[in-house]
Protein backbone atom coordinates (compact mmCIF):
# COMPACT_ATOMS: atom_id res chain seq x y z
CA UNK A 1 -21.44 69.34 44.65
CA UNK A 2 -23.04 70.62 41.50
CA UNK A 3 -22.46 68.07 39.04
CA UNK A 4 -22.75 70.55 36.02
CA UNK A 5 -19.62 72.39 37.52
CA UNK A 6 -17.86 69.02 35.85
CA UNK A 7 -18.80 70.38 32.58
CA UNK A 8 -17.48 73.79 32.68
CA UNK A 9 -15.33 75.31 30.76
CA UNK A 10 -12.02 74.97 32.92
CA UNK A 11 -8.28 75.83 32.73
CA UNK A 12 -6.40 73.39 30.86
CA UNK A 13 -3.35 73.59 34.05
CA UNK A 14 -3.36 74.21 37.77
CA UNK A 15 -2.11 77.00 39.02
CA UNK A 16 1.76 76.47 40.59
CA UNK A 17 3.18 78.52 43.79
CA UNK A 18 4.68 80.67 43.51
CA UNK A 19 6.29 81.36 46.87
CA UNK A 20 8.25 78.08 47.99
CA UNK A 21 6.61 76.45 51.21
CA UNK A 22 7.82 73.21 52.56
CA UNK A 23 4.30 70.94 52.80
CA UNK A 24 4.29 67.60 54.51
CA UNK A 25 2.46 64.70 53.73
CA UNK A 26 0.90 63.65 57.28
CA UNK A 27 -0.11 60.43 58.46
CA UNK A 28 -2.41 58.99 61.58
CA UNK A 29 0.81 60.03 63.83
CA UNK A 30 0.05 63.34 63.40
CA UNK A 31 -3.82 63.26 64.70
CA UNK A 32 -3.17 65.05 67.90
CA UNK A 33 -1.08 67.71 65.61
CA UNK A 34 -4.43 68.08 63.57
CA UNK A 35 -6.41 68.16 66.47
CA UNK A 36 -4.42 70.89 68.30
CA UNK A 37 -4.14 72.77 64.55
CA UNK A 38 -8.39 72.88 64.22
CA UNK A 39 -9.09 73.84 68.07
CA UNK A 40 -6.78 76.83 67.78
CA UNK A 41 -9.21 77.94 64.84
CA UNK A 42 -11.93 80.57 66.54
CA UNK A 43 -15.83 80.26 65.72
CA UNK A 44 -16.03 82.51 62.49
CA UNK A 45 -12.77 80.36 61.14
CA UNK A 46 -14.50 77.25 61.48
CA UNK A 47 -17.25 78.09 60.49
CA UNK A 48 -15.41 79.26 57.40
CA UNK A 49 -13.61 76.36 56.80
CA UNK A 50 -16.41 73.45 57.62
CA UNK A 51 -19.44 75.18 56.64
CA UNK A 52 -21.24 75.80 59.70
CA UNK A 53 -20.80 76.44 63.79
CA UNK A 54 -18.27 73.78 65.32
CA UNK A 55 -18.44 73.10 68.78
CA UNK A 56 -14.85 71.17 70.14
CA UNK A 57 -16.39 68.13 70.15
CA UNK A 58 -17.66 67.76 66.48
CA UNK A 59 -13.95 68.93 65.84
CA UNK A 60 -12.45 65.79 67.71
CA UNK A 61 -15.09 63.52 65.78
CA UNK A 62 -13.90 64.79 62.83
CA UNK A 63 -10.11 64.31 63.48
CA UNK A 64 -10.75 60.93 64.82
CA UNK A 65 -12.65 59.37 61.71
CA UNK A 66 -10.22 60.82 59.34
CA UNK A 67 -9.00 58.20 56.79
CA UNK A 68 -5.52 58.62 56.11
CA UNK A 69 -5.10 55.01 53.87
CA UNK A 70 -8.38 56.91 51.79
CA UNK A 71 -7.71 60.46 51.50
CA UNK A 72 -3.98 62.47 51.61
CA UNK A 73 -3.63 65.14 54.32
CA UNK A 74 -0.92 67.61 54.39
CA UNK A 75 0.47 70.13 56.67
CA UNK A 76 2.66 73.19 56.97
CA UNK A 77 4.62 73.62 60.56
CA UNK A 78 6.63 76.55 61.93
CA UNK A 79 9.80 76.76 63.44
CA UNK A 80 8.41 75.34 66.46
CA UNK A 81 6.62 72.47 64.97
CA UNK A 82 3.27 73.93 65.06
CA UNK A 83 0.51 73.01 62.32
CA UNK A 84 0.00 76.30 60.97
CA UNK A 85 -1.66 75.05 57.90
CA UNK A 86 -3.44 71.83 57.33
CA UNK A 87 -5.13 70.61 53.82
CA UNK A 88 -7.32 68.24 53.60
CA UNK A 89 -8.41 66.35 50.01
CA UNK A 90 -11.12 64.45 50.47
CA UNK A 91 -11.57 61.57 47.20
CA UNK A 92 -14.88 61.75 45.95
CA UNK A 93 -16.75 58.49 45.61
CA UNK A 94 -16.24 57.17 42.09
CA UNK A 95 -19.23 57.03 39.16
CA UNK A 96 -19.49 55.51 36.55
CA UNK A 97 -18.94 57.55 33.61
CA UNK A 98 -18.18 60.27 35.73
CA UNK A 99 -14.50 61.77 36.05
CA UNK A 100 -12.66 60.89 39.71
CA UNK A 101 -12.99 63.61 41.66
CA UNK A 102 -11.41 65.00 45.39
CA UNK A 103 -12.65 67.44 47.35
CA UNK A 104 -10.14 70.27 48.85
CA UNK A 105 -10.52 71.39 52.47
CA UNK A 106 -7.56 74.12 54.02
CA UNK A 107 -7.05 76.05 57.36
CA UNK A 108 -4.17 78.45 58.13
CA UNK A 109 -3.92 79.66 61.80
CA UNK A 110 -3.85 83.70 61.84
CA UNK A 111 0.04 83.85 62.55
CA UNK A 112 0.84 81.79 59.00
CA UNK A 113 -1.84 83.70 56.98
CA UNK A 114 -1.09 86.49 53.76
CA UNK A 115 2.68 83.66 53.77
CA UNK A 116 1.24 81.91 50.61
CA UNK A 117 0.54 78.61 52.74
CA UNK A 118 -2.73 78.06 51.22
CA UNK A 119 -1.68 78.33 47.30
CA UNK A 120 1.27 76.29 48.56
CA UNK A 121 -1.34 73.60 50.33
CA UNK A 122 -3.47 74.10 47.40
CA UNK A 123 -0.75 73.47 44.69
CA UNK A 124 0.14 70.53 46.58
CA UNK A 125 -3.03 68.77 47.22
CA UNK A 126 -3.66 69.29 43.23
CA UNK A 127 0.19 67.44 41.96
CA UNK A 128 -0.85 64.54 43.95
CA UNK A 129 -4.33 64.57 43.04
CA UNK A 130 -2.61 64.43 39.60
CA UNK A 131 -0.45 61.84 40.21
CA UNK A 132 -3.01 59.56 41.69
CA UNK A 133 -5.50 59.79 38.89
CA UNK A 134 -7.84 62.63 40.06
CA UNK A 135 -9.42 64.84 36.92
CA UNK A 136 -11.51 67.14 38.82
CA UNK A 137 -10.79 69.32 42.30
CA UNK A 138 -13.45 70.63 43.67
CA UNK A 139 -13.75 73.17 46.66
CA UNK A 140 -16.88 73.63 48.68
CA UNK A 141 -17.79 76.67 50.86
CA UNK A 142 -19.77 79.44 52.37
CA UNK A 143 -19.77 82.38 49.21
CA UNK A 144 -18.34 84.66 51.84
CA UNK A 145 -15.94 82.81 52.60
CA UNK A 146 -13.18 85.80 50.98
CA UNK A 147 -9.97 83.97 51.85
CA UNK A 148 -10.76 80.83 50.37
CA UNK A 149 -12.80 82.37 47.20
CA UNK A 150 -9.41 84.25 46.32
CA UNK A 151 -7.57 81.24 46.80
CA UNK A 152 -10.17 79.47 44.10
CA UNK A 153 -9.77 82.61 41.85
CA UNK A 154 -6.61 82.70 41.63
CA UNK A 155 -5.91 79.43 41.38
CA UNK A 156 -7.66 79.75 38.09
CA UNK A 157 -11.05 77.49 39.36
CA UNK A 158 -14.49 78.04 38.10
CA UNK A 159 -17.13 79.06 40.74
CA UNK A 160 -20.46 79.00 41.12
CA UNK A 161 -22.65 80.39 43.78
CA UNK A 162 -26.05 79.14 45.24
CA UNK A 163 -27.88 80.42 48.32
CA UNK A 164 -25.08 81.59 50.22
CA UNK A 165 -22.68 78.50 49.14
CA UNK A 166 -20.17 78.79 46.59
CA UNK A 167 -18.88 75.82 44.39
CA UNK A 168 -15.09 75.62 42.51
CA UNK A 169 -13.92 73.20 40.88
CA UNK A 170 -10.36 72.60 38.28
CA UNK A 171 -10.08 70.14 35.62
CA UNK A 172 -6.80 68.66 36.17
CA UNK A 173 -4.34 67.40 33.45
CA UNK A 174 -3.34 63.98 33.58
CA UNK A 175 0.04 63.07 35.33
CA UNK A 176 3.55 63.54 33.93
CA UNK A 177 6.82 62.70 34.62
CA UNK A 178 7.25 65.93 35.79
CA UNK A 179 4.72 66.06 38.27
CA UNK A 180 6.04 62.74 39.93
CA UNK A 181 9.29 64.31 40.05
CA UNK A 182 7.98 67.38 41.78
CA UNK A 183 6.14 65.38 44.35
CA UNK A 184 9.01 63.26 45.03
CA UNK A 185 11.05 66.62 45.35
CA UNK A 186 8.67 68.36 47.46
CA UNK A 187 8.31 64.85 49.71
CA UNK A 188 12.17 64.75 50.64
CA UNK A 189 12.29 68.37 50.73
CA UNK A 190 9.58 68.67 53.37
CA UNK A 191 10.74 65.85 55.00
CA UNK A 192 14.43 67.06 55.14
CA UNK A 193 12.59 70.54 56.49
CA UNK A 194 11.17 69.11 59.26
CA UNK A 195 14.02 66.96 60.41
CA UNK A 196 15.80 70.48 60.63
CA UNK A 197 13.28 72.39 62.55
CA UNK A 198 13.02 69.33 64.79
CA UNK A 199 16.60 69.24 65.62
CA UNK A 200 16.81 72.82 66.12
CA UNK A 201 13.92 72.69 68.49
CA UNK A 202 15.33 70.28 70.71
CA UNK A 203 19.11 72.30 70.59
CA UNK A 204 17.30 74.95 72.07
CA UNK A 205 15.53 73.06 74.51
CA UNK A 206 18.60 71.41 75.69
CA UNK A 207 20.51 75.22 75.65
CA UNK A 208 17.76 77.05 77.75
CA UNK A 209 17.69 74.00 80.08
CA UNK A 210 21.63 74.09 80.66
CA UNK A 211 21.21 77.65 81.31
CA UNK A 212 18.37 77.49 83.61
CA UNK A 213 20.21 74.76 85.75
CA UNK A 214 20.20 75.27 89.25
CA UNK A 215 23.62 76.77 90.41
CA UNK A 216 24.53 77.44 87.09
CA UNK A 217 23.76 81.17 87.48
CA UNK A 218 26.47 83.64 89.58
């Protein structure tokens, strides 16, 4: 990170969604979720999203030494209780005299992209950053990275670009009581969303395997 992107002049508010999507705070139960979520990603999309060429196996290193009692994760599933779209803030190490700062990481599988999952991921991943004391938010990636340069536009984030590599970063407000109240919303919402899709999911597992009992069909 550029450390004079700290100093820039910077919105005085993060940008809010605004297209409701149901995000979900995931925790180490979800790792094989993640896992499945990055693989699904083809070579120019992970490149996009980490930077450089990922093979499988730096993938699985990746999921496997992710920290979920240090940094928050979050996720967006379908219907079917895929992972379409996965954040990732990353907390900065602290400095003295330096404002706490995380680092924002997103992927959105093709079938849940131009939905508004990443300002959704994005607006969520800044709320709690909010709420647990972060000033700064800072995104990282390759300049032509379009998707995720938008996202940082719009989102109202400074950027800078340096041989090939773009930086953005958004001063955050401190927290309100607003802000815990949306996070708590958006928590039991998300949580209430997913209990849904899950019990729908196995409904119509249990209808298509009534109907494709043996002897059941005349």
């Amino acid at each position: 990170m550029h450390n004079k992107l700290a100093n820039s002049h910077l919105p005085a508010s993060p940008y809010s969604a605004g297209q409701a999507v149901p995000v979900r705070e995931l925790h180490a139960g979800y790792r094989e979720e993640i896992l499945n979520h990055l693989l699904q990603l083809n070579d120019e999309d992970r490149r996009l999203r980490f930077g450089t060429q990922t093979p499988d196996e730096v993938i699985r290193h990746y999921v496997e030494h992710l920290d979920f009692n240090k940094d928050a994760i979050f996720g967006v599933f379908d219907l079917d209780l895929k992972l379409i779209g996965m954040a990732h803030l990353a907390y900065l190490p602290e400095h003295k005299g330096q404002p706490r700062a995380a680092e924002f990481g997103v992927s959105v599988l093709p079938e849940g992209r131009s939905q508004g999952l990443g300002t959704a991921l994005l607006q969520r991943s800044a709320v709690h950053s909010r709420n647990t004391r972060i000033e700064t938010l800072y995104v990282h990636c390759l300049a032509n990275n379009k998707a995720m340069m938008h996202l940082a536009q719009k989102a109202g984030m400074t950027v800078e670009y340096a041989y090939g590599d773009a930086d953005a970063c958004l001063k955050l407000p401190p927290a309100s009581p607003a802000t815990i109240v949306e996070e708590a919303a958006n928590e039991q919402w998300a949580d209430m969303d997913y209990v849904l899709k899950k019990n729908l999911k196995q409904s119509n597992q249990a209808w298509w395997w009534f109907l494709g009992r043996p002897g059941l069909a005349r």
